[in-house]
Protein backbone atom coordinates (compact mmCIF):
# COMPACT_ATOMS: atom_id res chain seq x y z
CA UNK A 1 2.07 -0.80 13.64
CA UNK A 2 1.65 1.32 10.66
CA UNK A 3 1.15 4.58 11.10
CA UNK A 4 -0.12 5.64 8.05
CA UNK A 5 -4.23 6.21 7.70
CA UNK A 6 -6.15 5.68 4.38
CA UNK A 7 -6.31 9.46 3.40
CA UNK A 8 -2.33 9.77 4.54
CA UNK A 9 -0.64 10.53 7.25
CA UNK A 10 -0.59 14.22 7.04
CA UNK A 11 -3.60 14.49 4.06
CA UNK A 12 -6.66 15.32 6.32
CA UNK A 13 -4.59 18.24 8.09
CA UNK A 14 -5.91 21.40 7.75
CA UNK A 15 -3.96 25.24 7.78
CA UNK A 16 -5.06 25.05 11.50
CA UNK A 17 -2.99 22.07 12.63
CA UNK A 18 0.77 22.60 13.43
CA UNK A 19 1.96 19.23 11.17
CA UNK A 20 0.39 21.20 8.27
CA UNK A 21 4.04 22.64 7.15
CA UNK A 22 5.69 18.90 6.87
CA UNK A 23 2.87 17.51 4.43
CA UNK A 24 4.43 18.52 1.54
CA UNK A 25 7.52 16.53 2.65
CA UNK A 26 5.86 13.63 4.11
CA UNK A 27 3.96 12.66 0.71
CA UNK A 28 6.28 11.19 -1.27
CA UNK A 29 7.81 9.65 1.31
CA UNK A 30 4.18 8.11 2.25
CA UNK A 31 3.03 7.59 -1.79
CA UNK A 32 6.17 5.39 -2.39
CA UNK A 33 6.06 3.44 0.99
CA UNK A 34 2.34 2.47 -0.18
CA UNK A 35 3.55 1.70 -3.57
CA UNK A 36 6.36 -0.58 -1.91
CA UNK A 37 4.16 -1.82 0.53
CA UNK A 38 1.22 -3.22 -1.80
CA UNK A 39 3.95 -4.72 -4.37
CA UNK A 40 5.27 -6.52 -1.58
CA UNK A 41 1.80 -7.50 -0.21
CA UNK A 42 0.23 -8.71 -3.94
CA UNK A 43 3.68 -9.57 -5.43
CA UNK A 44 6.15 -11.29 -2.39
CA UNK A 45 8.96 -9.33 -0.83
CA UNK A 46 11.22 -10.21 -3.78
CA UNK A 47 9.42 -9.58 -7.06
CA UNK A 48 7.51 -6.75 -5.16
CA UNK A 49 10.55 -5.06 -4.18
CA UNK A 50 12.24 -5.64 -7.63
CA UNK A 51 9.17 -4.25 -8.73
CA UNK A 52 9.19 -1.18 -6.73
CA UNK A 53 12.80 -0.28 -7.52
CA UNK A 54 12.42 -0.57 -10.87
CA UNK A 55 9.14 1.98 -10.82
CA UNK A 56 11.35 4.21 -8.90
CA UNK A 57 14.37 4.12 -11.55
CA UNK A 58 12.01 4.91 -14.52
CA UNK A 59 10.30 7.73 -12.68
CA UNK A 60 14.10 9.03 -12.26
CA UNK A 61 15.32 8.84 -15.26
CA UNK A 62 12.23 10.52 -16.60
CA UNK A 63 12.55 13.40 -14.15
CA UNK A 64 16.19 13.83 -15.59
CA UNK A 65 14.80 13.48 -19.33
CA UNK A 66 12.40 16.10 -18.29
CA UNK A 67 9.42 13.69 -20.12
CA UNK A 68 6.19 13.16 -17.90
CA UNK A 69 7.01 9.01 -16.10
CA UNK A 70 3.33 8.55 -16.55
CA UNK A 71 2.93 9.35 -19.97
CA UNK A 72 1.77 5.40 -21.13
CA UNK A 73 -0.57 3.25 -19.51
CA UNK A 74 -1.84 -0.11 -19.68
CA UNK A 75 -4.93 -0.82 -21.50
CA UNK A 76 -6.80 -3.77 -21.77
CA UNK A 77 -7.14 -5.67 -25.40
CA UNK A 78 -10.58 -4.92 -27.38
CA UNK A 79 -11.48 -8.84 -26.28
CA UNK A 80 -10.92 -8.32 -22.69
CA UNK A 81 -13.21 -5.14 -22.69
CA UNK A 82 -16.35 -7.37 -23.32
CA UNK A 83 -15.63 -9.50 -19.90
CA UNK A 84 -15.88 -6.08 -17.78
CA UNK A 85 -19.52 -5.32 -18.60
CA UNK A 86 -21.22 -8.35 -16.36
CA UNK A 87 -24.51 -5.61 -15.48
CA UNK A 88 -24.20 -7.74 -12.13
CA UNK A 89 -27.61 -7.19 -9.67
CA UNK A 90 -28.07 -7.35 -5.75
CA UNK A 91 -28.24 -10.70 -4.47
CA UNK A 92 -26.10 -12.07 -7.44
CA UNK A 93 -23.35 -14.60 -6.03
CA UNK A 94 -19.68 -13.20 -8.19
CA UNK A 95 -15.93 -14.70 -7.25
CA UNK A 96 -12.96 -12.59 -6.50
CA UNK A 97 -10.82 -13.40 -9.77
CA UNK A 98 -7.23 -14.40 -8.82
CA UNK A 99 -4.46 -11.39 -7.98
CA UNK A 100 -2.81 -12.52 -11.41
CA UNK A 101 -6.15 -11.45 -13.48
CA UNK A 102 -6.66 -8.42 -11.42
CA UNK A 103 -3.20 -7.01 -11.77
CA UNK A 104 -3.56 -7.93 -15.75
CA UNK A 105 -6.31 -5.18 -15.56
CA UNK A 106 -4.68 -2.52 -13.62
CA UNK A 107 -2.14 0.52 -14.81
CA UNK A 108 1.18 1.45 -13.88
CA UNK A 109 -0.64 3.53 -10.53
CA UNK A 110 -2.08 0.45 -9.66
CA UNK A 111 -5.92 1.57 -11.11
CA UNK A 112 -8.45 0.39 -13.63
CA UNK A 113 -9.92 3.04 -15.14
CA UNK A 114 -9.26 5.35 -12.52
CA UNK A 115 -10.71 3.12 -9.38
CA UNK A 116 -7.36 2.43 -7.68
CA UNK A 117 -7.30 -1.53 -6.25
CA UNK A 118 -6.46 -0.88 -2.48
CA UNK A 119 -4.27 -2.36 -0.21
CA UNK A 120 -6.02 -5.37 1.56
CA UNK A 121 -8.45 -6.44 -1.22
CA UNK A 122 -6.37 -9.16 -2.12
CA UNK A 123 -7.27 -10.92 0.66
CA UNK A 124 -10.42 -11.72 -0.70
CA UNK A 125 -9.16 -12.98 -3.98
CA UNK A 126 -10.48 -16.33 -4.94
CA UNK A 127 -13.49 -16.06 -2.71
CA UNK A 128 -17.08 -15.62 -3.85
CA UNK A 129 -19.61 -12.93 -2.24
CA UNK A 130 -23.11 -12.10 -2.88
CA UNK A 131 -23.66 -8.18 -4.44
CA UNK A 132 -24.86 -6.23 -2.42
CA UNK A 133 -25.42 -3.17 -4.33
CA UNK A 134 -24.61 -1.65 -7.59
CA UNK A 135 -22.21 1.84 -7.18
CA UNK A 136 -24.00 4.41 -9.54
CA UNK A 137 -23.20 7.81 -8.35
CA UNK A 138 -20.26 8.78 -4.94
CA UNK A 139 -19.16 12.14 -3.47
CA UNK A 140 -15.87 13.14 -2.76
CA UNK A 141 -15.73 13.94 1.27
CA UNK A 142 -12.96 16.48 0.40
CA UNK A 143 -14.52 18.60 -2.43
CA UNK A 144 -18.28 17.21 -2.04
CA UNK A 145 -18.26 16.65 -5.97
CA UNK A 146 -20.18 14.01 -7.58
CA UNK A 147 -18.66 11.59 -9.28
CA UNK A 148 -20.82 8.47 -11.92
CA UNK A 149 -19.36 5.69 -11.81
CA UNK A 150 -19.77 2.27 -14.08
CA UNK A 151 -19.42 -1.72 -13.66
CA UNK A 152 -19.00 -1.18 -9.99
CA UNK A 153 -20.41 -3.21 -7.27
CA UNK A 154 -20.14 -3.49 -3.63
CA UNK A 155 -20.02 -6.87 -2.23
CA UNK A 156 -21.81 -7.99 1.16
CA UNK A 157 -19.79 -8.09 3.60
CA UNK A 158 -16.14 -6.60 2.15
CA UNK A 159 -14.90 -3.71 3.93
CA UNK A 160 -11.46 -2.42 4.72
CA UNK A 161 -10.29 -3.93 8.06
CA UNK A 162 -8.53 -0.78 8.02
CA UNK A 163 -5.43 -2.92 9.52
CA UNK A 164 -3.01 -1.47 6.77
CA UNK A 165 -4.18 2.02 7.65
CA UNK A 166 -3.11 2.08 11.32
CA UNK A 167 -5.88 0.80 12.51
CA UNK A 168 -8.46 2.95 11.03
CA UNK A 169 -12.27 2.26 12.42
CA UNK A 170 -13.98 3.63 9.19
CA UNK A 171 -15.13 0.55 7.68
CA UNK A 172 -15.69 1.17 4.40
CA UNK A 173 -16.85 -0.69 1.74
CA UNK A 174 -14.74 -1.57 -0.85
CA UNK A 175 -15.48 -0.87 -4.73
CA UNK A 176 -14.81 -3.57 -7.02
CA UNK A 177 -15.48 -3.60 -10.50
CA UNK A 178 -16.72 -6.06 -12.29
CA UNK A 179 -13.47 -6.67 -14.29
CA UNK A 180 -12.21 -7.54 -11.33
CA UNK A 181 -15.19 -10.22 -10.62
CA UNK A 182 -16.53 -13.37 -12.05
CA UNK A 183 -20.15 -14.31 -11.91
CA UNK A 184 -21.17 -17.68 -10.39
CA UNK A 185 -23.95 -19.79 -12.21
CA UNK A 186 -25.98 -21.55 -9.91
């Protein structure tokens, strides 16, 4: 059973708790297992792991060239921008576009335009869902700052099992944005 929760293992602790020494040590360990454990998931165990190892090679040789591993990302052609704007509405019926599209979309830390794709939403690739509400505005639990956000929808139904989180109970919805999404015409 994994072990690991979706804000990390040792990431909700506070200066009260006794664990709160170890975080520091435990997060890379936990930020690469993720990164492992969603290549493997979207990917298969052999290109994910290839995958994986190679992410982890690049990020060491740029800690020994002393340049930032992060420096370039991904960004989608000028064509491709036009298909992320659908201005989807509640009650509109959208597919899940295929894990190939979606990971066409998404940067080296796994996120399109900052909204990370989580472990477990490939599941739902391929399958179509009605909108169930458009994602304007969020605030961060941890800081309570607001955030705007744009072309993001919830979908009826989609929440984290929270099955890759150790069994988390939270439920939460799952934000998808519309790059990720394809509208069905009825």
């Amino acid at each position: 059973m994994n072990k690991e929760s979706c804000q990390g293992v040792t990431g909700g602790l506070h200066s009260g708790s006794s664990r709160w020494i170890w975080s520091p040590l435990a997060r890379p360990w936990q930020k690469l297992r993720s990164y492992l454990v969603w290549h493997v998931e979207n990917l298969g165990a052999w290109k994910g792991s290839a995958a994986c190892l190679r992410r982890v090679a690049a990020i060491l040789a740029a800690l020994c060239r002393r340049r930032p591993a992060f420096a370039t990302r991904a960004r989608a052609p000028a064509h491709e921008a036009d298909q992320e704007t659908l201005a989807l509405q509640p009650g509109e019926l959208v597919e899940v576009k295929s894990i190939d599209e979606i990971l066409a979309t998404l940067d080296r830390d796994r996120r399109h335009k900052g909204l990370r794709w989580m472990t477990g939403m490939s599941r739902h690739c391929g399958r179509q869902y009605r909108v169930y509400r458009r994602v304007q505005r969020i605030t961060l639990e941890h800081s309570g700052e607001q955030r705007h956000m744009k072309n993001t929808v919830l979908l009826e139904g989609v929440m984290c099992d929270g099955k890759d989180f150790g069994g988390c109970d939270r439920s939460c919805f799952h934000f998808w944005r519309e790059a990720w999404l394809r509208r069905i015409v009825s």
